[in-house]
C-alpha atoms as a PDB file:
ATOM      1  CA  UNK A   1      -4.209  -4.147   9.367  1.00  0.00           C
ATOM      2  CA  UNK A   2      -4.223  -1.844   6.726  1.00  0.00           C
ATOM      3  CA  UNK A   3      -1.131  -0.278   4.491  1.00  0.00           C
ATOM      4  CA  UNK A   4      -2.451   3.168   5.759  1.00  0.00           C
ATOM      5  CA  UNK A   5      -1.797   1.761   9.637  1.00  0.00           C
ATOM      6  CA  UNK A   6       2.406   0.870   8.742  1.00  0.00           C
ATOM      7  CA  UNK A   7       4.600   3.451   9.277  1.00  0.00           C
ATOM      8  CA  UNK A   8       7.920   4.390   7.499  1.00  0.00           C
ATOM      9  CA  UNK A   9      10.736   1.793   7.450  1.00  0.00           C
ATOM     10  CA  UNK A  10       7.841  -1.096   7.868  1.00  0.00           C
ATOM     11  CA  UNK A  11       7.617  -3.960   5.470  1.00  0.00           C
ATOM     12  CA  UNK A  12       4.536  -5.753   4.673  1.00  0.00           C
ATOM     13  CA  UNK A  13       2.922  -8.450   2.138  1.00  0.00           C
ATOM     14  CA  UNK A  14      -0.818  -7.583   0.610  1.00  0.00           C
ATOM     15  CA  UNK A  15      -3.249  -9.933   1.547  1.00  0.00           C
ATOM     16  CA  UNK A  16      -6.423  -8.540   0.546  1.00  0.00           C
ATOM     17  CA  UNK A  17      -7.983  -5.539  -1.757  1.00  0.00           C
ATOM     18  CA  UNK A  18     -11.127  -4.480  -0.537  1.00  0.00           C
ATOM     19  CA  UNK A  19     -12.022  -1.643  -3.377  1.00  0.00           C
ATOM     20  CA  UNK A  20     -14.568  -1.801  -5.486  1.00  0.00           C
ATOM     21  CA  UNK A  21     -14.601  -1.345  -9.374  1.00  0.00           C
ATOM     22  CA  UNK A  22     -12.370   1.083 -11.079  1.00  0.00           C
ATOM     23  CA  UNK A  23     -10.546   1.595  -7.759  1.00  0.00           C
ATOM     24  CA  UNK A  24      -9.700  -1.741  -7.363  1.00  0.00           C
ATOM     25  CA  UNK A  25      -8.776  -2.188 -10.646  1.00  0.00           C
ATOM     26  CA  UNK A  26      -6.615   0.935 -10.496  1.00  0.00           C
ATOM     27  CA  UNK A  27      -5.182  -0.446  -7.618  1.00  0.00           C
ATOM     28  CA  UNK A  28      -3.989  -3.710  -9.080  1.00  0.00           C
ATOM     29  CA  UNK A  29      -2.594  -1.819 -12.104  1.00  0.00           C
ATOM     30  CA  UNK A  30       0.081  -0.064 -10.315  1.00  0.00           C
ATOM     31  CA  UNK A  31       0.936  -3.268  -9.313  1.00  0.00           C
ATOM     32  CA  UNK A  32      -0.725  -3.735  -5.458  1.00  0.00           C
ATOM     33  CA  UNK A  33      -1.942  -7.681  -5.874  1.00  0.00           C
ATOM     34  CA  UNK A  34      -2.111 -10.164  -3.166  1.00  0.00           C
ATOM     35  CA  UNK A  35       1.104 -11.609  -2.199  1.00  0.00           C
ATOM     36  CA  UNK A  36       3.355  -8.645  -3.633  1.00  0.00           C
ATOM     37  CA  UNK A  37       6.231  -7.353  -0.301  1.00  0.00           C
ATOM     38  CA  UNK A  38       5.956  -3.116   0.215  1.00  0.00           C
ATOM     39  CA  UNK A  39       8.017  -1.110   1.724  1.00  0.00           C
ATOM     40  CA  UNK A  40       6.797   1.958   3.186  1.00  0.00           C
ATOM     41  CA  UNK A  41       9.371   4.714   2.806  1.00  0.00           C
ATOM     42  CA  UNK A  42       8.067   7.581   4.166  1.00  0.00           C
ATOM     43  CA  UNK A  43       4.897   9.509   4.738  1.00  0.00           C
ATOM     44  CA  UNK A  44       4.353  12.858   3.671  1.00  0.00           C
ATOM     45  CA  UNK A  45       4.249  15.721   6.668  1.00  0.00           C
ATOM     46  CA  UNK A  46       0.478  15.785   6.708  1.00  0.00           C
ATOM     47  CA  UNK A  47      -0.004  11.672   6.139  1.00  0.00           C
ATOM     48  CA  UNK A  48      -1.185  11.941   2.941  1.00  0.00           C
ATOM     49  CA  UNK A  49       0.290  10.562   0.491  1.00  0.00           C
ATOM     50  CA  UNK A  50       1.952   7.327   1.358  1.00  0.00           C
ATOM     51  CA  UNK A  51       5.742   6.819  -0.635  1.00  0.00           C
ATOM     52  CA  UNK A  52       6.346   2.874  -0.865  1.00  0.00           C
ATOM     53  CA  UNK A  53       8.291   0.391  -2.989  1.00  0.00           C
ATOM     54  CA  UNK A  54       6.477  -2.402  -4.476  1.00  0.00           C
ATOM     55  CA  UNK A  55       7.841  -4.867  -7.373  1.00  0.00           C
ATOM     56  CA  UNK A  56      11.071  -2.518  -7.432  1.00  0.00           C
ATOM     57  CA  UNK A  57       9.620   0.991  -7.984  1.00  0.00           C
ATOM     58  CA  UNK A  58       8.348   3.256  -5.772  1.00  0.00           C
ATOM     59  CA  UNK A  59       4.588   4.667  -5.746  1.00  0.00           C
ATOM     60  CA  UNK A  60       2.642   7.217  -4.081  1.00  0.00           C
ATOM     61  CA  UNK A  61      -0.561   5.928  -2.623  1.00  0.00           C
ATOM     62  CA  UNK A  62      -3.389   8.252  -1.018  1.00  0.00           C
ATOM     63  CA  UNK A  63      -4.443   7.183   2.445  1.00  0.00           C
ATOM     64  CA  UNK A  64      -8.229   6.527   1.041  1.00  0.00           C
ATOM     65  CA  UNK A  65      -6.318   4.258  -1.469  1.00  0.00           C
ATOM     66  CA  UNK A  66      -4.163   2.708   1.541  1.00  0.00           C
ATOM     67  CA  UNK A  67      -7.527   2.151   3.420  1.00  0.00           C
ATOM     68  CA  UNK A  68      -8.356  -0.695   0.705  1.00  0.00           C
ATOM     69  CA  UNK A  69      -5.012  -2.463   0.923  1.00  0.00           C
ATOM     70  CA  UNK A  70      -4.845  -5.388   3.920  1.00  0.00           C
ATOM     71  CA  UNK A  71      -2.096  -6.227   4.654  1.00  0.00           C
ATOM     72  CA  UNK A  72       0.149  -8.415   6.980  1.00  0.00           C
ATOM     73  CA  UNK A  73       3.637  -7.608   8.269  1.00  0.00           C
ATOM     74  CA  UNK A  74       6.997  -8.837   7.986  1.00  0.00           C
ATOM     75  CA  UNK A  75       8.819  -9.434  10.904  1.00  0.00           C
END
């Protein structure tokens, strides 16, 4: 499962980064690394972008950027 594939008021815990290069790295800058909890707290009318809260803040993620992002859910 992907962050793309949860949908708003779903909580989840990265697992794995797929990107490549700069994307990944981008990625892990805005603080997306394995083990960190999301929230997902809402998606824009047409899906894209994302709004979450990770480490306390929130962030806007792309749905190409979600793609890269496996994740597994909290119950």
């Amino acid at each position: 499962m992907t962050l793309k594939d949860l949908k708003p008021g779903q909580s989840a815990v990265v697992k794995k980064l797929t990107g490549e290069g700069a994307v990944k790295r981008r990625i892990m800058d805005m603080g997306l690394t394995k083990g960190a909890e999301i929230f997902v707290r809402k998606v824009a009318p047409l899906g894209d972008p994302l709004e979450i809260t990770v480490r306390g803040y929130e962030l806007s993620v792309r749905k190409a950027d979600a793609e890269m992002i496996e994740v597994e859910e909290k119950v």
